[in-house]
C-alpha atoms as a PDB file:
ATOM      1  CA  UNK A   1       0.000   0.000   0.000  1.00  0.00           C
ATOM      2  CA  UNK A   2       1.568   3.753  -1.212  1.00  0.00           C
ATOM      3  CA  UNK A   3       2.348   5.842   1.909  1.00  0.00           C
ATOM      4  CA  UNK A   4       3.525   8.869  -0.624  1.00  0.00           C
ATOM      5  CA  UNK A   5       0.830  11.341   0.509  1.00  0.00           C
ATOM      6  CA  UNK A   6       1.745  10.503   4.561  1.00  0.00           C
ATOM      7  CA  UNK A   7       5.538  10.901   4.661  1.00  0.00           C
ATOM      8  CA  UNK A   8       6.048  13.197   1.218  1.00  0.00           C
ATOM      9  CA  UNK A   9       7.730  10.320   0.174  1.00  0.00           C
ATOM     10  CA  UNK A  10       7.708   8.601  -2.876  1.00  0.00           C
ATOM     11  CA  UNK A  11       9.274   5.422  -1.853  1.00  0.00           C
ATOM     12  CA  UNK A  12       7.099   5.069   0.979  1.00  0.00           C
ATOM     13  CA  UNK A  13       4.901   1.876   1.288  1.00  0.00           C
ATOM     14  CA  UNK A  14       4.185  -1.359   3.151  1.00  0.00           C
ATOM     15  CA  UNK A  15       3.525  -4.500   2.584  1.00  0.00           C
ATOM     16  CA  UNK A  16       0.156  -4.728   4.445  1.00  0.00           C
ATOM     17  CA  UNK A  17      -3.267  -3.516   3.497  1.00  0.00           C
ATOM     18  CA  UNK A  18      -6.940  -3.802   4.777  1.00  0.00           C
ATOM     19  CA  UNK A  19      -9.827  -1.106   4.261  1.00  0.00           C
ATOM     20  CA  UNK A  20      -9.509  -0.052   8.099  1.00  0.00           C
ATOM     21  CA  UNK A  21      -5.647   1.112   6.932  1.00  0.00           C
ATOM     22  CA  UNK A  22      -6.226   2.743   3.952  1.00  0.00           C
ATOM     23  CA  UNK A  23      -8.810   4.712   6.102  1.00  0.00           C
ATOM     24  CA  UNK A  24      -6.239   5.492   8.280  1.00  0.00           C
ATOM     25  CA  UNK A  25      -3.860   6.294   5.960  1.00  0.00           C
ATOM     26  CA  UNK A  26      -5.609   8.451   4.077  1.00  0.00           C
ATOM     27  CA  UNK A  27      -6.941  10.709   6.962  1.00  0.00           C
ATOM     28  CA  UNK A  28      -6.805  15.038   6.664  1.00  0.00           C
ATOM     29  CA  UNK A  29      -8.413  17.495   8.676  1.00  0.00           C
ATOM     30  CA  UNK A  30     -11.668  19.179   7.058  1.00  0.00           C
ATOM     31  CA  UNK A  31     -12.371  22.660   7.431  1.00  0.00           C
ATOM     32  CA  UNK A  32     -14.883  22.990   4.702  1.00  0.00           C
ATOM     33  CA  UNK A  33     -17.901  21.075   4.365  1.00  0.00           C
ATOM     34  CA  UNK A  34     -21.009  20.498   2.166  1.00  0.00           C
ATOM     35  CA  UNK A  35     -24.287  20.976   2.642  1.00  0.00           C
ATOM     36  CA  UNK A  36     -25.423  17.421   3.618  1.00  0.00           C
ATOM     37  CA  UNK A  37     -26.291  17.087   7.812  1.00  0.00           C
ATOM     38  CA  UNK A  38     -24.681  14.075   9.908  1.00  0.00           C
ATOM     39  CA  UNK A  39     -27.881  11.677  10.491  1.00  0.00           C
ATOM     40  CA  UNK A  40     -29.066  10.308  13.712  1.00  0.00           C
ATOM     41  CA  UNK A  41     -27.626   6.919  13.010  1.00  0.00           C
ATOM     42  CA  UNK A  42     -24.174   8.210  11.699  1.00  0.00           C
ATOM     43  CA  UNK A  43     -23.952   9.665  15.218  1.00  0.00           C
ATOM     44  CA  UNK A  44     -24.807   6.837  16.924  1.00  0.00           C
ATOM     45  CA  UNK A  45     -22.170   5.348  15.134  1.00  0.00           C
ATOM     46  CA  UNK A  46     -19.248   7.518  15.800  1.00  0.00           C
ATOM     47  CA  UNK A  47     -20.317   7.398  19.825  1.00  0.00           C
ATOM     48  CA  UNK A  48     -20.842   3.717  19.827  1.00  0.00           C
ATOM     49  CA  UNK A  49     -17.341   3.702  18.114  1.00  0.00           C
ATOM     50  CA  UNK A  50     -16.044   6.021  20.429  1.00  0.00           C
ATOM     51  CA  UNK A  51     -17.308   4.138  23.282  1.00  0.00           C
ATOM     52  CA  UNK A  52     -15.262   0.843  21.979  1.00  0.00           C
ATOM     53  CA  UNK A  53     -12.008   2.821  22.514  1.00  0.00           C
ATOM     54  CA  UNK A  54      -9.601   1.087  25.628  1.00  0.00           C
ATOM     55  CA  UNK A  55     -10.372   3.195  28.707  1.00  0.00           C
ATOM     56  CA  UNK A  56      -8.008   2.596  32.003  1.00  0.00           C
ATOM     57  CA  UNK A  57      -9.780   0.412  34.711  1.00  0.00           C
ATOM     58  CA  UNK A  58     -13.091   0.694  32.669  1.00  0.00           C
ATOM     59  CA  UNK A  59     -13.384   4.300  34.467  1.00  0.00           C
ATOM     60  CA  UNK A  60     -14.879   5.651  31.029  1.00  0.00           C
ATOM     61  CA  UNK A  61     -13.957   9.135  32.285  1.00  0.00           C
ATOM     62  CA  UNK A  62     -15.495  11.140  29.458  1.00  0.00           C
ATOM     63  CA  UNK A  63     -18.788  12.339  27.662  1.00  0.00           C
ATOM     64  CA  UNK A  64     -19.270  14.300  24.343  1.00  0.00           C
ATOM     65  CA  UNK A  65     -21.875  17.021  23.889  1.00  0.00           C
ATOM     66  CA  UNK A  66     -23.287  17.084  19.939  1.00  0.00           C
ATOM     67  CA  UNK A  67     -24.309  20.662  18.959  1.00  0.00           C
ATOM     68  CA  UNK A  68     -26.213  21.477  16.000  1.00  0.00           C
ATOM     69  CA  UNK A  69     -27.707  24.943  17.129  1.00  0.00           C
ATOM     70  CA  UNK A  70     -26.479  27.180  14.985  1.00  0.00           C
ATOM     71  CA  UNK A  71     -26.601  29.894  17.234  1.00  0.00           C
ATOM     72  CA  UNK A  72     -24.720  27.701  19.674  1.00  0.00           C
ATOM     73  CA  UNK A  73     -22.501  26.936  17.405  1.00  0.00           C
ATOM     74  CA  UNK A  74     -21.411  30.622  16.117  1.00  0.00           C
ATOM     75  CA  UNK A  75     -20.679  31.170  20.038  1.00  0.00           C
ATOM     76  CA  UNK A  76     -18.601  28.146  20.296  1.00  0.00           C
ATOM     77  CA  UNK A  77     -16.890  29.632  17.402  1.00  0.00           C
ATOM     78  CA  UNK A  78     -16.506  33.074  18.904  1.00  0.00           C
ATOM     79  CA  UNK A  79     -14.694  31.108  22.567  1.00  0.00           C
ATOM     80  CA  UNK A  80     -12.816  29.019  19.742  1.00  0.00           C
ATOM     81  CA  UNK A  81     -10.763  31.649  17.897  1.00  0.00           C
ATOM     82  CA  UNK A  82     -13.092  32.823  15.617  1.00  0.00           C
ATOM     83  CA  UNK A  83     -12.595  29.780  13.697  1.00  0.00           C
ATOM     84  CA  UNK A  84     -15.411  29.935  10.899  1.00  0.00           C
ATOM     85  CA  UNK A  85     -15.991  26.118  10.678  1.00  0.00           C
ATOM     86  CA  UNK A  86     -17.199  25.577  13.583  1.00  0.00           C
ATOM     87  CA  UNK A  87     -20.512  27.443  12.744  1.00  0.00           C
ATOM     88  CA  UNK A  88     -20.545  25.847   9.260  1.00  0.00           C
ATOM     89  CA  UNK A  89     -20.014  22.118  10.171  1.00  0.00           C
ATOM     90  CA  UNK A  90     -23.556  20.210  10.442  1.00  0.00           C
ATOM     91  CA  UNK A  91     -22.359  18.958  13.635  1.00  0.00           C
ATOM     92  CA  UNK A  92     -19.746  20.123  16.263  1.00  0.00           C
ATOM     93  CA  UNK A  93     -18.711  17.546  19.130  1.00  0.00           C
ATOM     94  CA  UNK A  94     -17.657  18.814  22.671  1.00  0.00           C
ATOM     95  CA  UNK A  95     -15.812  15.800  23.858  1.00  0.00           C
ATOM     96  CA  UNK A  96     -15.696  16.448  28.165  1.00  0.00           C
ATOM     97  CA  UNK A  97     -12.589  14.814  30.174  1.00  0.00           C
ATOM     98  CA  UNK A  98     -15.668  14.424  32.961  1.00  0.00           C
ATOM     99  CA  UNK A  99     -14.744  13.082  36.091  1.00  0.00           C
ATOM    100  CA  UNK A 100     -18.058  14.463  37.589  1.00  0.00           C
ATOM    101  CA  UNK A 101     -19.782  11.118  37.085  1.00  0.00           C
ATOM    102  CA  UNK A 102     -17.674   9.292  39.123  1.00  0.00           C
ATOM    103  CA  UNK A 103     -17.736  12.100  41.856  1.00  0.00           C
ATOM    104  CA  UNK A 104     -21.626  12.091  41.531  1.00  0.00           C
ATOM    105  CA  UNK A 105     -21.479   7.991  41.997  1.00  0.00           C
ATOM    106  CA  UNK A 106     -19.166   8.540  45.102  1.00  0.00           C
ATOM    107  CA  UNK A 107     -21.572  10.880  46.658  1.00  0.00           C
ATOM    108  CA  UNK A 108     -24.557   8.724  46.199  1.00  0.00           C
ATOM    109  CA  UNK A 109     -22.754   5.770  47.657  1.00  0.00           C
ATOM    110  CA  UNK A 110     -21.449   8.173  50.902  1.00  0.00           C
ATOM    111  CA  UNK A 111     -18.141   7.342  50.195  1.00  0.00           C
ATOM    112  CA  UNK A 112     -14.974   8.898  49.071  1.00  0.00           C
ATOM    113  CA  UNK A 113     -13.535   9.673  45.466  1.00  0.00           C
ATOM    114  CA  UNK A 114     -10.319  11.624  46.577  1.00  0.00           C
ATOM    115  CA  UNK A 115      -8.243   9.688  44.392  1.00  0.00           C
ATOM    116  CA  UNK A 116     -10.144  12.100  41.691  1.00  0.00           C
ATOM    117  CA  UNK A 117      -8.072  15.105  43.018  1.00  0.00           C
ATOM    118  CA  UNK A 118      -4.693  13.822  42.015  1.00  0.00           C
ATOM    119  CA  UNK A 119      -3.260  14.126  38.636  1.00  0.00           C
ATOM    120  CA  UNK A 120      -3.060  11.108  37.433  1.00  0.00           C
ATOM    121  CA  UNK A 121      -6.745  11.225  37.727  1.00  0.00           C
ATOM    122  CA  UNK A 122      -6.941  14.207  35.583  1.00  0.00           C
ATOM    123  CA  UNK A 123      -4.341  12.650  33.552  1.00  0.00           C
ATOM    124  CA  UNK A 124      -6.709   9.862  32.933  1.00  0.00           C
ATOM    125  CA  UNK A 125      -9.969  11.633  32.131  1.00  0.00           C
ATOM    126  CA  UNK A 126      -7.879  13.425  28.938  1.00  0.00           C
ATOM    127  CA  UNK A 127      -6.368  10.399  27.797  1.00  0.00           C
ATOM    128  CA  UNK A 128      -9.427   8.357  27.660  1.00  0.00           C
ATOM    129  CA  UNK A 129     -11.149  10.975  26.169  1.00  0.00           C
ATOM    130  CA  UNK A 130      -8.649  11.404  23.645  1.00  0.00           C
ATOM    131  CA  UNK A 131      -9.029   7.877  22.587  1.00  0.00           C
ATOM    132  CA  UNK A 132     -12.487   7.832  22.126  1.00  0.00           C
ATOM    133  CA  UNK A 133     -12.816  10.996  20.171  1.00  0.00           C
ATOM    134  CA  UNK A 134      -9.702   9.480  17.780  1.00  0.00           C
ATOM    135  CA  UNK A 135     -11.861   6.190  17.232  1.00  0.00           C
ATOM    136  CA  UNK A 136     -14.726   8.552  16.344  1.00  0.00           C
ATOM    137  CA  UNK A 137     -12.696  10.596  13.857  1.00  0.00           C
ATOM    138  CA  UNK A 138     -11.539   7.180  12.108  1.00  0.00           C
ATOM    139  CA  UNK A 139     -15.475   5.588  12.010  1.00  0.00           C
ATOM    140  CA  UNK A 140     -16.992   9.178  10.608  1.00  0.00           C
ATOM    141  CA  UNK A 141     -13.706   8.839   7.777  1.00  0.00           C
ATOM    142  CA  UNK A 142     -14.959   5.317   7.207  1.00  0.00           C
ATOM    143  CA  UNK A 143     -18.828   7.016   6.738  1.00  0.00           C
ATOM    144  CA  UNK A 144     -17.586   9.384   4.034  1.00  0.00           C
ATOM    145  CA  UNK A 145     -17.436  12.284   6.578  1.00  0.00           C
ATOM    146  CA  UNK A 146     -14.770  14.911   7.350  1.00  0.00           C
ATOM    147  CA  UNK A 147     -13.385  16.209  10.430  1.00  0.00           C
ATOM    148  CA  UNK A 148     -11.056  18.366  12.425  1.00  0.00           C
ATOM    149  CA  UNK A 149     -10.227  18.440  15.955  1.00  0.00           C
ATOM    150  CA  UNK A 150     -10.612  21.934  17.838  1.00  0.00           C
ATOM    151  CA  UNK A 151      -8.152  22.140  20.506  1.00  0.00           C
ATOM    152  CA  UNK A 152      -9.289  26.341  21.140  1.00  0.00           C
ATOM    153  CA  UNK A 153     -12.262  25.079  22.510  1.00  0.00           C
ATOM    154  CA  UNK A 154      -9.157  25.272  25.960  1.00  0.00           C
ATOM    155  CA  UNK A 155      -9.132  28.999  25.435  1.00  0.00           C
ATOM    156  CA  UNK A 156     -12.027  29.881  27.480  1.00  0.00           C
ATOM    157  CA  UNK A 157     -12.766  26.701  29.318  1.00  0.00           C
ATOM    158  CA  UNK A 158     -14.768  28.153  31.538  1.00  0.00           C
ATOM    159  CA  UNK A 159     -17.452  30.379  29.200  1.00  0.00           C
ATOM    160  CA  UNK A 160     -17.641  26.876  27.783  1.00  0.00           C
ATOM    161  CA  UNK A 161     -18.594  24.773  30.549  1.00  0.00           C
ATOM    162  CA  UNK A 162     -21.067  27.707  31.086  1.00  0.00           C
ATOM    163  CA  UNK A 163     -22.347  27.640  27.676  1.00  0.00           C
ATOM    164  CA  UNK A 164     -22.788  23.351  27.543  1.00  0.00           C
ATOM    165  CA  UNK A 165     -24.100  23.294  31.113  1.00  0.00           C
ATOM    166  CA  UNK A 166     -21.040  21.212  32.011  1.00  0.00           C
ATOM    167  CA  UNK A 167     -21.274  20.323  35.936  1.00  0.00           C
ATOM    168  CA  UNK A 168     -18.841  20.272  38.641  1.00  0.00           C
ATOM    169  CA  UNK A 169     -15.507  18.617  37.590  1.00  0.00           C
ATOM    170  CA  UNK A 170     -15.888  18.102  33.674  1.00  0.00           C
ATOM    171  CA  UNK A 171     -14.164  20.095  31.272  1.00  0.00           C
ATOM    172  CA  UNK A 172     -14.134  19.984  27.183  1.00  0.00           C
ATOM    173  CA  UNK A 173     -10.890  19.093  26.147  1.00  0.00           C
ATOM    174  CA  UNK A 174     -11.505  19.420  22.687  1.00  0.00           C
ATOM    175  CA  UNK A 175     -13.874  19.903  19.892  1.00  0.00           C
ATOM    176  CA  UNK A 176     -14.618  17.777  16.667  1.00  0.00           C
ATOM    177  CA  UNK A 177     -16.322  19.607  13.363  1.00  0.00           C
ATOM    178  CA  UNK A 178     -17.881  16.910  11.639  1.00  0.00           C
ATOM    179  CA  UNK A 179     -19.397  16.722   8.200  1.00  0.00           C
ATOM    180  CA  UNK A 180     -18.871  15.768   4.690  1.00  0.00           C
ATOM    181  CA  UNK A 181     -16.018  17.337   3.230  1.00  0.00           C
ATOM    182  CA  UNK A 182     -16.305  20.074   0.734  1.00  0.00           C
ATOM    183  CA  UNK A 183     -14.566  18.792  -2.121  1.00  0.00           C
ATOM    184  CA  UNK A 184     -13.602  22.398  -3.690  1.00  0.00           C
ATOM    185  CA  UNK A 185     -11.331  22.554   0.014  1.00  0.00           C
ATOM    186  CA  UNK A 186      -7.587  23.322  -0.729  1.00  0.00           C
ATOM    187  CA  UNK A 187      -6.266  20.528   0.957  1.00  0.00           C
ATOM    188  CA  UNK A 188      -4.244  17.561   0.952  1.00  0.00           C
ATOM    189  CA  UNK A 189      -3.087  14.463   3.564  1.00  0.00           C
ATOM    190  CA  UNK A 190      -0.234  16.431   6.047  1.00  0.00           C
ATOM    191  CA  UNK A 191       3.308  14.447   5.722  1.00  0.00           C
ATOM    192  CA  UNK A 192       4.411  13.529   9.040  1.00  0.00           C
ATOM    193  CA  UNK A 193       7.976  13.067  10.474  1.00  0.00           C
ATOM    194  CA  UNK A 194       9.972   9.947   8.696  1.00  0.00           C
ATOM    195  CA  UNK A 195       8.555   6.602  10.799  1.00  0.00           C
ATOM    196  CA  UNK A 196      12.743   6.706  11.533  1.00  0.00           C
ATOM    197  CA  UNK A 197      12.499  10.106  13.972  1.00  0.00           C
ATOM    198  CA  UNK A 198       9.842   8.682  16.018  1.00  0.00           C
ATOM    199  CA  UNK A 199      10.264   4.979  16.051  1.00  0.00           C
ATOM    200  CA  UNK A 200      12.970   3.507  18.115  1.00  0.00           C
ATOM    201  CA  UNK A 201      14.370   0.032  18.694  1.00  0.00           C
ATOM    202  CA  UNK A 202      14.251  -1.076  22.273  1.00  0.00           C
ATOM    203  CA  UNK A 203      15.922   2.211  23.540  1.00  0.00           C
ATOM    204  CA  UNK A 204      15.753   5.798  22.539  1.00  0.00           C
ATOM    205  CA  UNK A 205      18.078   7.210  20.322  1.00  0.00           C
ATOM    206  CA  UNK A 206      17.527  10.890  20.196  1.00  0.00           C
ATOM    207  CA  UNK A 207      20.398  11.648  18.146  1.00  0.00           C
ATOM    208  CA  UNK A 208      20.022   9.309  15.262  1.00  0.00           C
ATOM    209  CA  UNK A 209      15.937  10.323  15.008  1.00  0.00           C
ATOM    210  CA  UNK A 210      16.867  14.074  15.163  1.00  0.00           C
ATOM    211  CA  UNK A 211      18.397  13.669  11.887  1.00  0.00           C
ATOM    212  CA  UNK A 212      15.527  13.298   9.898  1.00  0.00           C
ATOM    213  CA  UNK A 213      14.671  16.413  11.284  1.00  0.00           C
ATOM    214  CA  UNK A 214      16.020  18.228   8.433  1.00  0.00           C
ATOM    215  CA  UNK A 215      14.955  16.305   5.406  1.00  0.00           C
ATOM    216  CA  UNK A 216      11.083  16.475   6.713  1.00  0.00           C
ATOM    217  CA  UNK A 217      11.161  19.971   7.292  1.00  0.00           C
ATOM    218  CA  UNK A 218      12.196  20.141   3.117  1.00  0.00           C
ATOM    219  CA  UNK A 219       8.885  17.901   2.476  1.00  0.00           C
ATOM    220  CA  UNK A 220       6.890  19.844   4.524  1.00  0.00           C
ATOM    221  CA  UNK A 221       7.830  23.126   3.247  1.00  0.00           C
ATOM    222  CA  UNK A 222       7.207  22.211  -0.425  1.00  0.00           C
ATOM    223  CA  UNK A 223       3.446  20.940   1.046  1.00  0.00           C
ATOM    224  CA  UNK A 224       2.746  23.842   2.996  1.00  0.00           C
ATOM    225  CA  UNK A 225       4.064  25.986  -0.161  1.00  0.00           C
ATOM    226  CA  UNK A 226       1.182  24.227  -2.458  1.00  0.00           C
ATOM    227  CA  UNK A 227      -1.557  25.299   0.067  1.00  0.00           C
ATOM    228  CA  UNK A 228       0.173  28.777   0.024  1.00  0.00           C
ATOM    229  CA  UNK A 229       1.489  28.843   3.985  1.00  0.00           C
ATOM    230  CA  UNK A 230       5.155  29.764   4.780  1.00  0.00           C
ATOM    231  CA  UNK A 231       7.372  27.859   6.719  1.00  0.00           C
ATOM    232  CA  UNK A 232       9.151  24.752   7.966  1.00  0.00           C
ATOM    233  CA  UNK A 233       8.062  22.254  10.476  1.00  0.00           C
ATOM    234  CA  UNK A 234      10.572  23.362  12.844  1.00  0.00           C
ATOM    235  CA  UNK A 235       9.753  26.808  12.396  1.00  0.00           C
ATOM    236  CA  UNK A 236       6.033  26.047  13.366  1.00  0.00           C
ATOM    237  CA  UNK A 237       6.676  24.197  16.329  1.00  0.00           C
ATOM    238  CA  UNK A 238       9.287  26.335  17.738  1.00  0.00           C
ATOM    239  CA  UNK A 239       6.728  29.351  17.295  1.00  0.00           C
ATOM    240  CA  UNK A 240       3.961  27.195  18.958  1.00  0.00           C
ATOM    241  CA  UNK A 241       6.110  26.658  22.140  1.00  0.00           C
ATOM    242  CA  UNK A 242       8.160  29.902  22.729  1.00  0.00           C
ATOM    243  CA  UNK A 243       5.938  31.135  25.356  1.00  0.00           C
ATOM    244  CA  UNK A 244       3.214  31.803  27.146  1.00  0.00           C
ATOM    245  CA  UNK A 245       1.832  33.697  24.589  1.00  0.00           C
ATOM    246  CA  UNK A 246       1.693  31.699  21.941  1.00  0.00           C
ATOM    247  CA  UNK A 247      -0.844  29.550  24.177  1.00  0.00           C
ATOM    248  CA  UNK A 248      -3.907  32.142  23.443  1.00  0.00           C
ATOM    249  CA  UNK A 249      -4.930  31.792  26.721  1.00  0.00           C
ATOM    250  CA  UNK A 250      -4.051  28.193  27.697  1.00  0.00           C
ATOM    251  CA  UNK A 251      -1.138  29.252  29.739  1.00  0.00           C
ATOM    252  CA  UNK A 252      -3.345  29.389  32.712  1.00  0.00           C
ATOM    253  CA  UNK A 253      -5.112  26.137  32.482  1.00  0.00           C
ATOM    254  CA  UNK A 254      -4.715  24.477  35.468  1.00  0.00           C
ATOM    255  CA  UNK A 255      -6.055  27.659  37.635  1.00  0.00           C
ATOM    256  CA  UNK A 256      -9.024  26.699  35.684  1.00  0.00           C
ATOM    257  CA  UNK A 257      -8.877  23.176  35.956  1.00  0.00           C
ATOM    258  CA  UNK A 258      -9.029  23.703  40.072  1.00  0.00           C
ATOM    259  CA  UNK A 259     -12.016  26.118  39.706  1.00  0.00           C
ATOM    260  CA  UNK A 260     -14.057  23.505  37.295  1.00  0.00           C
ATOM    261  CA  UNK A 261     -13.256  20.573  39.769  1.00  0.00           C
ATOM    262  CA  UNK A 262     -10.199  19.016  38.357  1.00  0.00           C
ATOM    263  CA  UNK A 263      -7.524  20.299  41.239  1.00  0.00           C
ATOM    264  CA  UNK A 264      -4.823  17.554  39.637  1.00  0.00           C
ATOM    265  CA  UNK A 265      -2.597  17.613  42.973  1.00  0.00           C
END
């Protein structure tokens, strides 16, 4: 099966293919979508395939609010960056790292949850979450829908709990625009970092996966380039993470994460 879209590469392949791969494979983010909604059953679907995701000690530490209001929508958009496809997707899903349902379980049974406090806890509730909303994203690509994860739904954590109803100790941790992909969008599948800078053999090697470094940032400028955006990989990141500032607001997350519930001693 070709891997030249994934790693920019045109000698990349393997030797292995199913449909549940090529899925895979094949996955973009979608910021431009057509007119069609996301049924009833097709969301059923994605949570039931959500809900088959691995989740530590069966804890299921998560829910996922679907909006379809636009109004609610253009305000999640607004808390979100602006981001225009938010409003436009059929559906948006608020996935919740919600540790309020085992607190709520604890509190009907008059005993105590103070295990929930620490991080690893917290720690927990994200993780899980993450892996349900990823199992989602593949089943919707499998339906013939597009989607993109929102992580600026963490800007104003807080106006959003407010604006989903979100009780005590749940927070959204992301969101997910969902819909069928706009074919007209001016995109392509993202190369990713040679499978030899990330994958080691029994022990990290830092220096010999750092040298890929420089060959991927080549591929990934002559992508960006086609889709008219400047800059190399390492560029990017090393913007992303110079400071505080370049967190638009996140810097100050886990003062929020104590006043929502989540104090992640």
């Amino acid at each position: 099966m070709p891997l030249t879209a994934r790693y920019g590469d045109p000698d990349a392949a393997v030797s292995v293919a199913n449909d549940v791969l090529a899925v895979q494979f094949a996955h973009r983010s979608v910021r431009r979508f057509g007119p069609r909604d996301v049924t009833a059953d097709e969301l059923t679907a994605l949570v039931a395939a959500a809900q088959s995701a691995p989740t530590s000690s069966n804890l299921q530490p998560w829910s996922v609010v679907a909006v379809r209001d636009p109004e609610r929508k253009k305000r999640l958009s607004a808390l979100a960056g602006n981001q225009a496809f938010i409003a436009q997707a059929p559906l948006f899903l608020v996935w919740i790292a919600d540790l309020g349902r085992a607190r709520r379980l604890a509190d009907r049974a008059g005993v105590a949850a103070d295990a929930a406090d620490y991080l690893e806890t917290t720690l927990i509730g994200f993780i899980d979450t993450a892996l349900a909303a990823q199992n989602a994203v593949v089943a919707a690509r499998s339906l013939g829908l597009g989607t993109v994860f929102v992580g600026a739904i963490r800007n104003h954590p807080e106006e959003v709990a407010a604006e989903l109803g979100l009780p005590p100790h749940a927070v959204a941790a992301f969101g997910l625009a969902v819909g069928e992909p706009d074919p007209s969008e001016p995109a392509g599948i993202k190369p990713r970092l040679p499978q030899a800078a990330v994958l080691h053999q029994e022990t990290y090697d830092a220096v010999a996966a750092d040298k890929h470094i420089e060959l991927y940032d080549e591929r990934l400028t002559t992508y960006n380039s086609t889709y008219g955006l400047p800059g190399a990989w390492s560029d990017r990141v090393l913007a992303r993470l110079r400071g505080p500032e370049s967190l638009a607001g996140r810097h100050v997350l886990r003062a929020v994460l104590e006043r929502l519930g989540l104090p992640s001693r």
